[in-house]
C-alpha atoms as a PDB file:
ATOM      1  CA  UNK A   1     116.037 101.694  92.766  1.00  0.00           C
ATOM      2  CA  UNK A   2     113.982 105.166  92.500  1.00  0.00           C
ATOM      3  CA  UNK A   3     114.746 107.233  95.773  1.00  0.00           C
ATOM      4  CA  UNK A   4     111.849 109.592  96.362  1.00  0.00           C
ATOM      5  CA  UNK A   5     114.448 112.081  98.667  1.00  0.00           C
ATOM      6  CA  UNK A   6     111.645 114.522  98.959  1.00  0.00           C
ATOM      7  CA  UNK A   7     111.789 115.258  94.667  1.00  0.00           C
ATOM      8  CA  UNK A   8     110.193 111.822  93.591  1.00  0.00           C
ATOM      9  CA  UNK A   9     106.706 109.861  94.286  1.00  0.00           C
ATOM     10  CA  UNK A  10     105.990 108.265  97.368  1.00  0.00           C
ATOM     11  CA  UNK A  11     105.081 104.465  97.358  1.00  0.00           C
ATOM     12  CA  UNK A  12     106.746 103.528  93.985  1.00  0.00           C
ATOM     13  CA  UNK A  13     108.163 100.161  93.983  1.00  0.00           C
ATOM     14  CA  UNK A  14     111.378  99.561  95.106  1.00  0.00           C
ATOM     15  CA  UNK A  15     112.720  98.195  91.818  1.00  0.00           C
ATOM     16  CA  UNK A  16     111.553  99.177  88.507  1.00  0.00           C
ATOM     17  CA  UNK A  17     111.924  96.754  86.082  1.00  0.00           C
ATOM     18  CA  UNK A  18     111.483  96.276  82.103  1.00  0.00           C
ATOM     19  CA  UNK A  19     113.095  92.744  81.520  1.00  0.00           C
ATOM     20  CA  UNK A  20     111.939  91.224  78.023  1.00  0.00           C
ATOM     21  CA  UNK A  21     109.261  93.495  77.348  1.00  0.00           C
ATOM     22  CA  UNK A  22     107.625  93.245  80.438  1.00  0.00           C
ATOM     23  CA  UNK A  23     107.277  95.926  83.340  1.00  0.00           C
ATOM     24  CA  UNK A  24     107.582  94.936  86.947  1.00  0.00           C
ATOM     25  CA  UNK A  25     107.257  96.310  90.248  1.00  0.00           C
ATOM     26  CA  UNK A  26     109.279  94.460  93.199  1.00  0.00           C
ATOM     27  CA  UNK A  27     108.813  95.862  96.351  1.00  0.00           C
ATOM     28  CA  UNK A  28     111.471  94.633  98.993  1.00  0.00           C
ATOM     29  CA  UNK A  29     109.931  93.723 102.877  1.00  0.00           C
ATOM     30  CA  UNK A  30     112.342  92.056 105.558  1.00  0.00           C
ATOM     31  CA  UNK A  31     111.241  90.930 109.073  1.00  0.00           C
ATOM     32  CA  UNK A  32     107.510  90.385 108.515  1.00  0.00           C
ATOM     33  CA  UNK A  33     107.005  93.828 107.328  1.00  0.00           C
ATOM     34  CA  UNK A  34     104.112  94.640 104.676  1.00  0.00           C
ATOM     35  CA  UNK A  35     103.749  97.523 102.218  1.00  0.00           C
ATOM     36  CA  UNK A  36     102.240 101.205 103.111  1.00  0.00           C
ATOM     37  CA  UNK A  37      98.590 101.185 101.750  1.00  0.00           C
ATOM     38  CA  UNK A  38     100.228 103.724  99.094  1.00  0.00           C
ATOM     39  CA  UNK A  39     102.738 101.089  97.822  1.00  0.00           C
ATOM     40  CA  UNK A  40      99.770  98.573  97.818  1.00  0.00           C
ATOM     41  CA  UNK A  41      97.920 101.111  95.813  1.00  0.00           C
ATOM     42  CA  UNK A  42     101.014 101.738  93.279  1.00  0.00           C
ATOM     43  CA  UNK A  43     101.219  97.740  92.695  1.00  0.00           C
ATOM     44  CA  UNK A  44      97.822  97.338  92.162  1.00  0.00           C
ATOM     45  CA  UNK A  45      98.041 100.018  89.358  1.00  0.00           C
ATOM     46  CA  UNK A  46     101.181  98.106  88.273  1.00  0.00           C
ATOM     47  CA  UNK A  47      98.854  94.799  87.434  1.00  0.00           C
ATOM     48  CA  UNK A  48      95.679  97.026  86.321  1.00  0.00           C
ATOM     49  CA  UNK A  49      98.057  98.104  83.447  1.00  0.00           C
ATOM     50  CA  UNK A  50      99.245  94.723  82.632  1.00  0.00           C
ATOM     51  CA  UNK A  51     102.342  94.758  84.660  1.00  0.00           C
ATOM     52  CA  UNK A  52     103.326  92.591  87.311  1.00  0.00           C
ATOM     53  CA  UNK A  53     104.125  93.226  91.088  1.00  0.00           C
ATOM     54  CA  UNK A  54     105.759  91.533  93.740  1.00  0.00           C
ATOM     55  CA  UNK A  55     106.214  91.728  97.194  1.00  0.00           C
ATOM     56  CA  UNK A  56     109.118  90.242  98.264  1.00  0.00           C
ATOM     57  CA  UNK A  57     110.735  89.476 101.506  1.00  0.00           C
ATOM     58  CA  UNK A  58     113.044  86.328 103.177  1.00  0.00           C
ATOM     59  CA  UNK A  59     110.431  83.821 102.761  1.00  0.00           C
ATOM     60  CA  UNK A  60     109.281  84.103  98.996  1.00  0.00           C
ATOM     61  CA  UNK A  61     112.228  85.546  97.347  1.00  0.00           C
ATOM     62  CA  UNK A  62     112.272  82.757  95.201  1.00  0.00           C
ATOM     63  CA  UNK A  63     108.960  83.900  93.172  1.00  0.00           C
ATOM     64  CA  UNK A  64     111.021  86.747  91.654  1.00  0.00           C
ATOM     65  CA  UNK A  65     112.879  83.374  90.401  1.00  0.00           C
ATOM     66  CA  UNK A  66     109.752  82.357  88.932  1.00  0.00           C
ATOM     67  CA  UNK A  67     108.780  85.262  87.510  1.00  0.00           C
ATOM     68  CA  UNK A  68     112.221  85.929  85.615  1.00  0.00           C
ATOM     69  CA  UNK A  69     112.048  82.005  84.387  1.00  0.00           C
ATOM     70  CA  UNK A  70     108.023  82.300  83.371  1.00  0.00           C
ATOM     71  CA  UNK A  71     109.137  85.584  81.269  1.00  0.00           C
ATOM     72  CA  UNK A  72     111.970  84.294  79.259  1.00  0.00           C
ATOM     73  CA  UNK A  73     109.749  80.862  78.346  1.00  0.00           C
ATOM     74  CA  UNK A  74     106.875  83.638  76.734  1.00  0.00           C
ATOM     75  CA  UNK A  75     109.754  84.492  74.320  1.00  0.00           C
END
């Protein structure tokens, strides 16, 4: 989980990931809440460098689920 604390970028992903050769960005939402236009712009670049992004809050959790499962079948 990067902390910006003033020293880092603003708008990276809350999680940075590299599971099984693959780079993802998971950005955590809770209560209906929906990412800055600066973390929309930061996952965007995630998937325009072959990467994948998620946005994940109470309702849809389970697609990081499917996203862990849909990487380890590519093995």
């Amino acid at each position: 989980m990067p902390a910006t604390g003033g020293y880092g970028s603003s708008g990276v992903p809350d999680f940075i990931v590299s599971y099984r050769g693959k780079f993802i960005g998971i950005e955590c939402k809770a209560n209906g809440n929906k990412p800055t236009a600066l973390q929309e712009k930061n996952l965007t670049d995630i998937k325009n460098s072959l990467g994948q992004s998620l946005v994940i809050d109470e309702t849809n959790v389970d697609m990081l689920e499917c996203l862990i499962l849909s990487s380890e079948s590519n093995i």
